[in-house]
N, C-alpha and C. Protein backbone atom coordinates (compact mmCIF):
# COMPACT_ATOMS: atom_id res chain seq x y z
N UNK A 1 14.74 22.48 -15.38
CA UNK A 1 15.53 21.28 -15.21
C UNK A 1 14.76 20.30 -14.30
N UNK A 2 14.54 18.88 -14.96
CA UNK A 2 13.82 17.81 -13.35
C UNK A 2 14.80 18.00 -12.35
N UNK A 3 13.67 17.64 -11.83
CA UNK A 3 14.60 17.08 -10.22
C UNK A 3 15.84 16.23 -10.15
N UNK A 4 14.99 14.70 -11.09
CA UNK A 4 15.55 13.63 -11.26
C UNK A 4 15.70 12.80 -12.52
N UNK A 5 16.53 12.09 -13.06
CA UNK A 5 16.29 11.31 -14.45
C UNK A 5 15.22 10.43 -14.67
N UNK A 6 14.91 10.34 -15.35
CA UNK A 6 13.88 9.14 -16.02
C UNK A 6 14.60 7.76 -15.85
N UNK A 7 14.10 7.06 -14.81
CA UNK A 7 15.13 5.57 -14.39
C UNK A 7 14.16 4.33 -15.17
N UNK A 8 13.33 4.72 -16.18
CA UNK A 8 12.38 4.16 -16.51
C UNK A 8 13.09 2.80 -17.48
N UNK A 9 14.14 3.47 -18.37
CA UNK A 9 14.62 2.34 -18.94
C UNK A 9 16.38 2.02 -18.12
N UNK A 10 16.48 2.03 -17.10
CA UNK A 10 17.75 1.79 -16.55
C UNK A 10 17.98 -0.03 -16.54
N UNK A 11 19.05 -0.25 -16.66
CA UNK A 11 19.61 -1.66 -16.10
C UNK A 11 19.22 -1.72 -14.80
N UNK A 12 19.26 -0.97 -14.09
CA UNK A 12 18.89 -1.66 -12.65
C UNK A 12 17.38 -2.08 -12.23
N UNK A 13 17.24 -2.86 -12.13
CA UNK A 13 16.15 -2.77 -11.43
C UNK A 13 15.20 -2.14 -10.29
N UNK A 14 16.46 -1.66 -9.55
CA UNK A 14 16.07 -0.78 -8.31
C UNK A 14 15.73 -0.05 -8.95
N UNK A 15 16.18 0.99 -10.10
CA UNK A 15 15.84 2.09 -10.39
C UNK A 15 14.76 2.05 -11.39
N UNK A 16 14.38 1.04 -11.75
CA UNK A 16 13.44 1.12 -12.33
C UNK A 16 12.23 0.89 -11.13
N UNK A 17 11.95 0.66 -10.17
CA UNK A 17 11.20 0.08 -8.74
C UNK A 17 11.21 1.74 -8.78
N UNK A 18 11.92 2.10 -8.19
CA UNK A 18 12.10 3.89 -7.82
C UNK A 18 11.08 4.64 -8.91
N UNK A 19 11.21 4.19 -10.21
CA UNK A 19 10.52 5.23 -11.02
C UNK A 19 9.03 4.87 -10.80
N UNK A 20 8.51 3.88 -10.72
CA UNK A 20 6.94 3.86 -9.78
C UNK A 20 6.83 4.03 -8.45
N UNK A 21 7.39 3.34 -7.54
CA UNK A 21 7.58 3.07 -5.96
C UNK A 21 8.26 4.03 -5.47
N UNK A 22 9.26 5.19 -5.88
CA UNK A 22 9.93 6.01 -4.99
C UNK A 22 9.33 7.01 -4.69
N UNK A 23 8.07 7.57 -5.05
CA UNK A 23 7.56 8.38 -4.42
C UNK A 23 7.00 8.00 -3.00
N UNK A 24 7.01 9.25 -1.76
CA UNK A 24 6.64 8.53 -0.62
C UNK A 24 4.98 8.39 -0.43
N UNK A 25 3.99 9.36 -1.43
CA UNK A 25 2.70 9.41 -1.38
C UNK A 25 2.41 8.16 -2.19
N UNK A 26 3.21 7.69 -3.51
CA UNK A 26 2.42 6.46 -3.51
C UNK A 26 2.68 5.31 -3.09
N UNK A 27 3.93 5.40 -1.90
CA UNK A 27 3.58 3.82 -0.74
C UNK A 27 1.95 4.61 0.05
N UNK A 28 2.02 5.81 0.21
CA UNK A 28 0.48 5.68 1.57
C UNK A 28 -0.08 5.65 0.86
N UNK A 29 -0.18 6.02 -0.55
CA UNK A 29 -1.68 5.56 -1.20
C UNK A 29 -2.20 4.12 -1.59
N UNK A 30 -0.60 3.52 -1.60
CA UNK A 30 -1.27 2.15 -1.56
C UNK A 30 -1.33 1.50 -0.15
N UNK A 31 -0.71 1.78 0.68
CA UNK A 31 -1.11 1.49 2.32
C UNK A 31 -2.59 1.72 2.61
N UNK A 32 -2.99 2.62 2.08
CA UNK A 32 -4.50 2.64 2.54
C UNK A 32 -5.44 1.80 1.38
N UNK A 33 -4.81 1.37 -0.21
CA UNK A 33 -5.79 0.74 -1.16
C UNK A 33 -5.45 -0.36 -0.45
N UNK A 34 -4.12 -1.13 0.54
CA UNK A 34 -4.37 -2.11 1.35
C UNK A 34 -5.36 -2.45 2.72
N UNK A 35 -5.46 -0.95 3.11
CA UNK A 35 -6.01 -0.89 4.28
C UNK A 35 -7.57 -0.93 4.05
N UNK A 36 -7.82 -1.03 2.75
CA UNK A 36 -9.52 -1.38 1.80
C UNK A 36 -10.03 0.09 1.29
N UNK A 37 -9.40 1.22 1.33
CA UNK A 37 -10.07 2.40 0.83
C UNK A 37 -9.49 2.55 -0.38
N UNK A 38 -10.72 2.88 -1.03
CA UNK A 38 -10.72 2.83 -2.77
C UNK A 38 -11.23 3.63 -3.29
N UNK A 39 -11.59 4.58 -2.19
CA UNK A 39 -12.40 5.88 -3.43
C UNK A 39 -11.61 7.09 -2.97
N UNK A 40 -11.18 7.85 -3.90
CA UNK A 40 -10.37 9.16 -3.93
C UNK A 40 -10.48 9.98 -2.93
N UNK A 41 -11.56 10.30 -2.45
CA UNK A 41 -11.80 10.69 -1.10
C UNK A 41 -11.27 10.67 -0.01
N UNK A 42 -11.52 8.96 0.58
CA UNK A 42 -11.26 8.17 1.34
C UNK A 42 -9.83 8.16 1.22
N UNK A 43 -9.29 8.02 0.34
CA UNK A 43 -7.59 8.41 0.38
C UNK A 43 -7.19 9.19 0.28
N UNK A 44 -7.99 10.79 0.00
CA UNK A 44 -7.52 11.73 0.64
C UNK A 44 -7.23 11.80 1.81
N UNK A 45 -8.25 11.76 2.49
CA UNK A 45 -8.73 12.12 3.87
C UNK A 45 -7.81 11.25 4.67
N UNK A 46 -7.37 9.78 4.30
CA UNK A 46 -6.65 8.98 4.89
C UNK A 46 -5.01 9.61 5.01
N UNK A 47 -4.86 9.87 3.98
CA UNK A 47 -3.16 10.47 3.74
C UNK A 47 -2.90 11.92 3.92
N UNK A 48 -4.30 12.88 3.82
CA UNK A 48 -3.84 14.09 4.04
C UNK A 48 -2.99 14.64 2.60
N UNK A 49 -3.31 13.74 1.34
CA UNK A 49 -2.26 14.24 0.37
C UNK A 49 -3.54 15.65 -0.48
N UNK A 50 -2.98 16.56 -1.41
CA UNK A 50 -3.22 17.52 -2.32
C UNK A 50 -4.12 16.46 -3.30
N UNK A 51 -5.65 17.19 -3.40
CA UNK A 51 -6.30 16.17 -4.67
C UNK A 51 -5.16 16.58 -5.68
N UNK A 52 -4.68 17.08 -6.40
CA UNK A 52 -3.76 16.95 -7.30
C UNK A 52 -2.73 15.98 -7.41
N UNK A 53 -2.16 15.98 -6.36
CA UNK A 53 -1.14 14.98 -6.01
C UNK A 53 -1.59 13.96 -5.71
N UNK A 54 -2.90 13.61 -5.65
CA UNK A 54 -3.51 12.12 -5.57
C UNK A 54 -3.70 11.86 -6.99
N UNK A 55 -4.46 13.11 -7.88
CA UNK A 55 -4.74 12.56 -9.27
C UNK A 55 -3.80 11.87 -9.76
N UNK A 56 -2.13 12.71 -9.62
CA UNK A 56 -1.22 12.24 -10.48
C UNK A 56 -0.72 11.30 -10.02
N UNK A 57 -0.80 10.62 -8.99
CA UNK A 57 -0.31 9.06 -8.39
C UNK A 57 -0.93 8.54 -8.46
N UNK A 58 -2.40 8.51 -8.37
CA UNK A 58 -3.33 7.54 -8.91
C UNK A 58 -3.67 7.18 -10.37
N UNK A 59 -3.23 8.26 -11.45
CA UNK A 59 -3.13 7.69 -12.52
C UNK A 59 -1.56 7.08 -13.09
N UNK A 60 -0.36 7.30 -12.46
CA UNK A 60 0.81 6.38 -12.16
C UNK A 60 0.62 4.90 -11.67
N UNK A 61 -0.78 4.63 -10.62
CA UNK A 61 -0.35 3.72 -10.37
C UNK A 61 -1.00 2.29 -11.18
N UNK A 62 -2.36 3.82 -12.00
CA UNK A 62 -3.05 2.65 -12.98
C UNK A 62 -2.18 2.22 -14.06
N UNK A 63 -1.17 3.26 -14.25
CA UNK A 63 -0.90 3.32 -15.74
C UNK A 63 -0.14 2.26 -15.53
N UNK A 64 1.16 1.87 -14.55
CA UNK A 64 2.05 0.84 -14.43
C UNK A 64 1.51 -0.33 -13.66
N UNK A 65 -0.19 0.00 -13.69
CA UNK A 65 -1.15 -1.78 -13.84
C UNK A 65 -1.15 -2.40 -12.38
N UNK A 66 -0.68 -1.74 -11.34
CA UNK A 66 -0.70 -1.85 -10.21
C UNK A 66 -2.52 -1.66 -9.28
N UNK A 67 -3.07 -0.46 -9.46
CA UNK A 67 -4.36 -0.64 -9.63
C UNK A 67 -5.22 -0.32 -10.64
N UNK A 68 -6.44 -0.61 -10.80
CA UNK A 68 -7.37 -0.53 -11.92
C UNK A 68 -8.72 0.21 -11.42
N UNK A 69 -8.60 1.29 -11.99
CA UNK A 69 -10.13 2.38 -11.89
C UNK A 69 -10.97 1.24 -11.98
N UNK A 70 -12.16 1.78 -11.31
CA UNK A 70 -13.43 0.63 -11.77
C UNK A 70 -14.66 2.04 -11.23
N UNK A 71 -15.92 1.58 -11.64
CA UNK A 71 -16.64 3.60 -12.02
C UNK A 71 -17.72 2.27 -10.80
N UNK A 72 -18.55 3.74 -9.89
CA UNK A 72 -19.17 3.49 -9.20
C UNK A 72 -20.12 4.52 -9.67
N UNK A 73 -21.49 4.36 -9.01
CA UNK A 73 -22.49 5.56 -8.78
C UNK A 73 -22.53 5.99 -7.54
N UNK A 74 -22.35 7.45 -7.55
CA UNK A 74 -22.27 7.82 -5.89
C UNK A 74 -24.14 7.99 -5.29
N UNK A 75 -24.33 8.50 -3.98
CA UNK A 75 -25.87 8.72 -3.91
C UNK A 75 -26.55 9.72 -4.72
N UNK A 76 -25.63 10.55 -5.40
CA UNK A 76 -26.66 11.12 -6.93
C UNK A 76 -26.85 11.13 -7.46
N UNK A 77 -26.06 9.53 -7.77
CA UNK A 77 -25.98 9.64 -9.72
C UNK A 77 -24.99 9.72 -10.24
N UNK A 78 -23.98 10.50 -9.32
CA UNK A 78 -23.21 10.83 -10.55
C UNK A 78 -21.77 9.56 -10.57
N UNK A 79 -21.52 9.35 -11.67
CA UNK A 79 -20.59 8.39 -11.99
C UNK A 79 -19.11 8.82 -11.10
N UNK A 80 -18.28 7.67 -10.15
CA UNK A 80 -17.07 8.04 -10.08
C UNK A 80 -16.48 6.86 -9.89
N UNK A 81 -15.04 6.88 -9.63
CA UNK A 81 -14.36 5.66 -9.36
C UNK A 81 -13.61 5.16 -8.35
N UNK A 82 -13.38 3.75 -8.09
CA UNK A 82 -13.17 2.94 -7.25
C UNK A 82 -11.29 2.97 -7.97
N UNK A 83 -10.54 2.52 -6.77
CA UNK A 83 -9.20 2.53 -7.37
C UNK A 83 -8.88 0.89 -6.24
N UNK A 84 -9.14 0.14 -7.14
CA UNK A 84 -8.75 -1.43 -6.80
C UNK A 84 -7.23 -2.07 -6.75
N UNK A 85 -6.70 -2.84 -6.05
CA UNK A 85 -5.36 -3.58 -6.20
C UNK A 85 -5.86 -4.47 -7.57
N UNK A 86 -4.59 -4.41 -8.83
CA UNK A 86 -4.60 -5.73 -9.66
C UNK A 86 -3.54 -6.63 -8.68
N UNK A 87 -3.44 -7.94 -9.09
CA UNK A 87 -1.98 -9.02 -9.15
C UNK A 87 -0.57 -8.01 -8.88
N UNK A 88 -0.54 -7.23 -10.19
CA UNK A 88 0.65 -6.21 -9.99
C UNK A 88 0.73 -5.66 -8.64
N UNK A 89 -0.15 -5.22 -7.88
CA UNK A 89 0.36 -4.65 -6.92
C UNK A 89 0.06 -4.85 -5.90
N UNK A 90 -0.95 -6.27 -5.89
CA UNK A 90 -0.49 -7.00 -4.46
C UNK A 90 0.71 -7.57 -4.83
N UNK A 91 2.15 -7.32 -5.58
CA UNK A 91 3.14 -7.63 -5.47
C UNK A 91 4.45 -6.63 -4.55
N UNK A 92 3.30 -5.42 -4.22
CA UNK A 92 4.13 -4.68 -3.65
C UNK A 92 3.94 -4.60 -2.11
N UNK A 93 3.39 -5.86 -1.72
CA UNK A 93 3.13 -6.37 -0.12
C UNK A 93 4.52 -5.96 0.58
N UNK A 94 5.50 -7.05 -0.16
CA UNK A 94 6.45 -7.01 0.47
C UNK A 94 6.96 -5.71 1.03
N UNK A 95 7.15 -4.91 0.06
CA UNK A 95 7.73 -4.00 0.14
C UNK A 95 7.45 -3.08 1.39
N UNK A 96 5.79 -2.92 1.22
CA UNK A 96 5.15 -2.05 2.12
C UNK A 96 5.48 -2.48 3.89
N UNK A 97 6.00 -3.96 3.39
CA UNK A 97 6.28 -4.72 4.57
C UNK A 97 7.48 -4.25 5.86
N UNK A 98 8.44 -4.37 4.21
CA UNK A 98 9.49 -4.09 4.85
C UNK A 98 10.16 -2.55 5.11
N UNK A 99 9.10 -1.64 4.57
CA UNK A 99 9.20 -0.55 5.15
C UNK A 99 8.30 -0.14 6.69
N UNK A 100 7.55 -0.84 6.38
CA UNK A 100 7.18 -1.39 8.06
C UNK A 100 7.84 -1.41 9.46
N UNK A 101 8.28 -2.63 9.01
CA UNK A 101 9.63 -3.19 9.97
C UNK A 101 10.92 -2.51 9.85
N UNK A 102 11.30 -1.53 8.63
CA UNK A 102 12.30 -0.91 9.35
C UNK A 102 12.35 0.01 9.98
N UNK A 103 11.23 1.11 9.72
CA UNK A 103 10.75 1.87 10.91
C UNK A 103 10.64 1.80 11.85
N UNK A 104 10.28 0.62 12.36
CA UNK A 104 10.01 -0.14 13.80
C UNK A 104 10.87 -0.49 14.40
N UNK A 105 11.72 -0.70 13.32
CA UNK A 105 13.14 -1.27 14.30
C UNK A 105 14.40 -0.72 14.29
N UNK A 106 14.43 0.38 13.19
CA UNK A 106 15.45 1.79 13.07
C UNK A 106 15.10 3.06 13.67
N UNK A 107 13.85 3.63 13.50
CA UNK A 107 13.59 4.80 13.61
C UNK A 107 12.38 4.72 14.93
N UNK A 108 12.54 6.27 15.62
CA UNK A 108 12.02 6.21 16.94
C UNK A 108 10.66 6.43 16.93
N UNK A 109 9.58 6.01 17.32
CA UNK A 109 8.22 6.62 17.02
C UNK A 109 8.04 7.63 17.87
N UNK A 110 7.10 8.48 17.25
CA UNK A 110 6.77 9.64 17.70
C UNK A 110 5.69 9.53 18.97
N UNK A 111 5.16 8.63 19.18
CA UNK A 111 4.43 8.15 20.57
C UNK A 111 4.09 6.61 20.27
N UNK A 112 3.17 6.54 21.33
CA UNK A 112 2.97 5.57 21.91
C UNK A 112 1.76 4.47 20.74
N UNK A 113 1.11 5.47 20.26
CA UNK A 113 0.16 4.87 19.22
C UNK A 113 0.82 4.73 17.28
N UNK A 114 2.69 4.77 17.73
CA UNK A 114 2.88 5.18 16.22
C UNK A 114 3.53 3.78 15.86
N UNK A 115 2.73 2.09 15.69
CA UNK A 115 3.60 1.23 16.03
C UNK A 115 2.25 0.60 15.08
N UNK A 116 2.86 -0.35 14.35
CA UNK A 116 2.26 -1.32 13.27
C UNK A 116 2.85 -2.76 13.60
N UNK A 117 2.23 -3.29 13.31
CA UNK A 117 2.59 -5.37 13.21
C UNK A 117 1.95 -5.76 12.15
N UNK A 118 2.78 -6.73 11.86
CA UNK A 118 2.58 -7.69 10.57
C UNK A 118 1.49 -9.10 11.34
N UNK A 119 0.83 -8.98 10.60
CA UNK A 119 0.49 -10.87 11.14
C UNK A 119 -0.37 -11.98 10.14
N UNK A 120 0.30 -12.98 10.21
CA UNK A 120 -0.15 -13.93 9.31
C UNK A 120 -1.18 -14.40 9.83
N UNK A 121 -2.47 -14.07 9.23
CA UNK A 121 -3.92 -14.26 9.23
C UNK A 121 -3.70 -15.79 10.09
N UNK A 122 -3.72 -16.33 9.22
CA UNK A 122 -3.82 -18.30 9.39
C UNK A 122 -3.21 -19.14 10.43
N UNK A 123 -1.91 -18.09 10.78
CA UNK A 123 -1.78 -18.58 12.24
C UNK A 123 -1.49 -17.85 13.58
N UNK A 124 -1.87 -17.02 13.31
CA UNK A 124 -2.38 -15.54 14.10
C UNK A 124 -0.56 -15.00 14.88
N UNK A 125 0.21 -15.21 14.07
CA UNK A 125 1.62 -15.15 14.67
C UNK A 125 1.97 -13.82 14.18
N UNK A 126 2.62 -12.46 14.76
CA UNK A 126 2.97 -11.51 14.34
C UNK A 126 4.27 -12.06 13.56
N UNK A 127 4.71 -11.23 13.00
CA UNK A 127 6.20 -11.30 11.75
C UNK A 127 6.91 -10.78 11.82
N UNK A 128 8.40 -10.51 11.92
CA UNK A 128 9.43 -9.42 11.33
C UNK A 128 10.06 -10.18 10.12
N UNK A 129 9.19 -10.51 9.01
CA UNK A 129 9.75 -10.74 7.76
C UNK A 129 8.79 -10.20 6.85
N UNK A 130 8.92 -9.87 5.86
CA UNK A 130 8.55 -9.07 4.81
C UNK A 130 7.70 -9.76 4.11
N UNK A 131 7.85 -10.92 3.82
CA UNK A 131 7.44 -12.10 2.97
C UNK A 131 7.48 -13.71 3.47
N UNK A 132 7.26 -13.71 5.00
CA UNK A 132 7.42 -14.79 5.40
C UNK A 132 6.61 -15.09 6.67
N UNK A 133 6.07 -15.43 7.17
CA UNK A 133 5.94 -15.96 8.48
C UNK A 133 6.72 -16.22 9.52
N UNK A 134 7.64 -15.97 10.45
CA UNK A 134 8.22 -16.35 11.02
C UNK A 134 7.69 -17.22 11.97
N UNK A 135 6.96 -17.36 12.17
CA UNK A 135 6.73 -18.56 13.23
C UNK A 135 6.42 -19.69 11.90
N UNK A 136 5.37 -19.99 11.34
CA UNK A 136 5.33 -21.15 10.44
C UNK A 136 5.71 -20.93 8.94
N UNK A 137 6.50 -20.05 8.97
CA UNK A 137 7.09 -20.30 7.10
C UNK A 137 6.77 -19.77 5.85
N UNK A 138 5.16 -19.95 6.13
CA UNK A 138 4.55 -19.92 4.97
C UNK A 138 4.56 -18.60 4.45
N UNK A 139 4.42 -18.15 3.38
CA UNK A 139 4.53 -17.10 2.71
C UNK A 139 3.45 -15.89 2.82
N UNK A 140 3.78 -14.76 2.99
CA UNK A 140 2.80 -14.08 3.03
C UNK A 140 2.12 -12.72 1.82
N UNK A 141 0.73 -13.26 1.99
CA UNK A 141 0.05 -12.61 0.57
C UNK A 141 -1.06 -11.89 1.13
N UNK A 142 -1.71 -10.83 0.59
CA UNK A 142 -2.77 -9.70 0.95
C UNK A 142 -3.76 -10.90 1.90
N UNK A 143 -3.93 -12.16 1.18
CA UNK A 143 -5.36 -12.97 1.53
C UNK A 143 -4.78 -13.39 3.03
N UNK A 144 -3.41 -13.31 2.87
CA UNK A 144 -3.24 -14.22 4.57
C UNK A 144 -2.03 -13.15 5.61
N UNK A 145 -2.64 -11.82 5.16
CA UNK A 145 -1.74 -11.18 6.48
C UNK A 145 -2.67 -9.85 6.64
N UNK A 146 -2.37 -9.71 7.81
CA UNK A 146 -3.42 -8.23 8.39
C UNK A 146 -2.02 -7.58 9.16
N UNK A 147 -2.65 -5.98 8.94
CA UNK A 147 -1.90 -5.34 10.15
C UNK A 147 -2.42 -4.91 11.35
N UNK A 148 -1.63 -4.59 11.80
CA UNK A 148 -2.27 -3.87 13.13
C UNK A 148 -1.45 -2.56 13.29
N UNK A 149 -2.61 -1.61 13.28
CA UNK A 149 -1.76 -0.21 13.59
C UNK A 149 -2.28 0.84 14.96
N UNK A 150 -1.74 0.57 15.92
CA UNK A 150 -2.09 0.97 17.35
C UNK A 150 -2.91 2.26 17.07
N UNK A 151 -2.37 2.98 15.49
CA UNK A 151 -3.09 4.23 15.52
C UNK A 151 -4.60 4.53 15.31
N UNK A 152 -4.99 3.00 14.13
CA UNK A 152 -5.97 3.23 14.36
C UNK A 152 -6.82 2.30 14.82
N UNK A 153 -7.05 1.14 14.81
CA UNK A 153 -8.03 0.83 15.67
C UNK A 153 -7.37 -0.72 16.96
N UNK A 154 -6.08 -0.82 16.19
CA UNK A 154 -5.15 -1.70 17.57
C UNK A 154 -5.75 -2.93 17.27
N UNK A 155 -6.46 -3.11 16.54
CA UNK A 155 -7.21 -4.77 16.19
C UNK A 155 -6.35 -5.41 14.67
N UNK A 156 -6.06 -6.15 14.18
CA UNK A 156 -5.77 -7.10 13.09
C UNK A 156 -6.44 -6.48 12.13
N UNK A 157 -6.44 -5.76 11.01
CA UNK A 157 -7.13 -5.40 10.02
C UNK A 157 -6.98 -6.06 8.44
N UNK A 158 -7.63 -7.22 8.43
CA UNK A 158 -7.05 -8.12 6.76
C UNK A 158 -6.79 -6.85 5.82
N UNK A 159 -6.27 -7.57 4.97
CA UNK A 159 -5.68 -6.65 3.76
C UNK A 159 -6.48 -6.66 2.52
N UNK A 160 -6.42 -6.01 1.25
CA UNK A 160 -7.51 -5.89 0.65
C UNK A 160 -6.57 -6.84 -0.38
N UNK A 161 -7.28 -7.70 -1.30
CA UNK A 161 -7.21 -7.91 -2.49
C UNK A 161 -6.83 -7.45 -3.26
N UNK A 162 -6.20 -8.30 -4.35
CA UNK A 162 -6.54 -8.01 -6.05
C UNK A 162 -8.10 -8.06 -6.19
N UNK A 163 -8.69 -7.00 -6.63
CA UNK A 163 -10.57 -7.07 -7.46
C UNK A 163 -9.85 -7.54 -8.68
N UNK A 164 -9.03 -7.18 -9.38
CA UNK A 164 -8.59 -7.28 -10.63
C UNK A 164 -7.79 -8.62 -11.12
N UNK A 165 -8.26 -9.19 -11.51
CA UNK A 165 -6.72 -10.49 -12.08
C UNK A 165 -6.84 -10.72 -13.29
């Protein structure tokens, strides 16, 4: 028996969001294809997830066009791949946003280094909006917001792109 139903063709929209986005490994796998790591590895090692359980979220997140394999040569030769943001899923900024901020402002951190900020590149103003600027308005997109995560290096880190459009 699944776990759960197939929300794939539901009226709701939420539940259709849930049938890509509700897993919790593929918000960190795309937290880190934001944080610029793109090779399978590198997002292992970043998330701590099962290569298995990376395969099968990383080919979820190509399949629903969010990112796009692209093949590299490693230093031997041998062919592997890059896992890039398309358009599709720098649409899921927000989101990653606002799971951000509610952590931060619901739930207790576990120390002192477990604390993230939003900030709009362009006018160097931290945020508690998901999709907005709060100090000047303007909207916020991969090209004009960085985080900062005390855990790891406490500096503004821009966000990665769409490679893909």
């Amino acid at each position: 028996m699944p776990l759960r139903s197939d929300w794939s063709d539901s009226q709701c929209p939420l539940a259709r969001g849930l049938e890509v986005l509700g897993d919790p490994w593929t918000l960190l796998v795309l937290r880190e294809v934001f944080f610029g790591h793109t090779r399978f590895e590198d997002l292992r090692t970043h998330t701590g997830i099962a290569e298995s359980v990376l395969s099968k979220r990383l080919s979820t997140l190509t399949g629903h066009g969010l990112l796009a394999r692209t093949p590299y040569r490693d230093a031997s030769g041998r062919t592997r791949h890059e896992y890039r943001l398309t358009d599709t899923g720098e649409g899921t900024l927000p989101v990653l946003n606002a799971m951000i901020l509610f952590a931060e402002e619901h739930l207790q951190a576990p120390s002192a280094t477990a604390h993230m900020q939003i900030i709009h590149s362009p006018c160097g103003h931290a945020t508690e909006s998901a999709d907005r600027c709060d100090a000047c308005g303007e909207g916020l997109t991969p090209a004009t917001t960085a985080w900062v995560s005390s855990a790891r290096s406490g500096r503004p880190v821009p966000l990665a792109t769409a490679a893909v459009r």
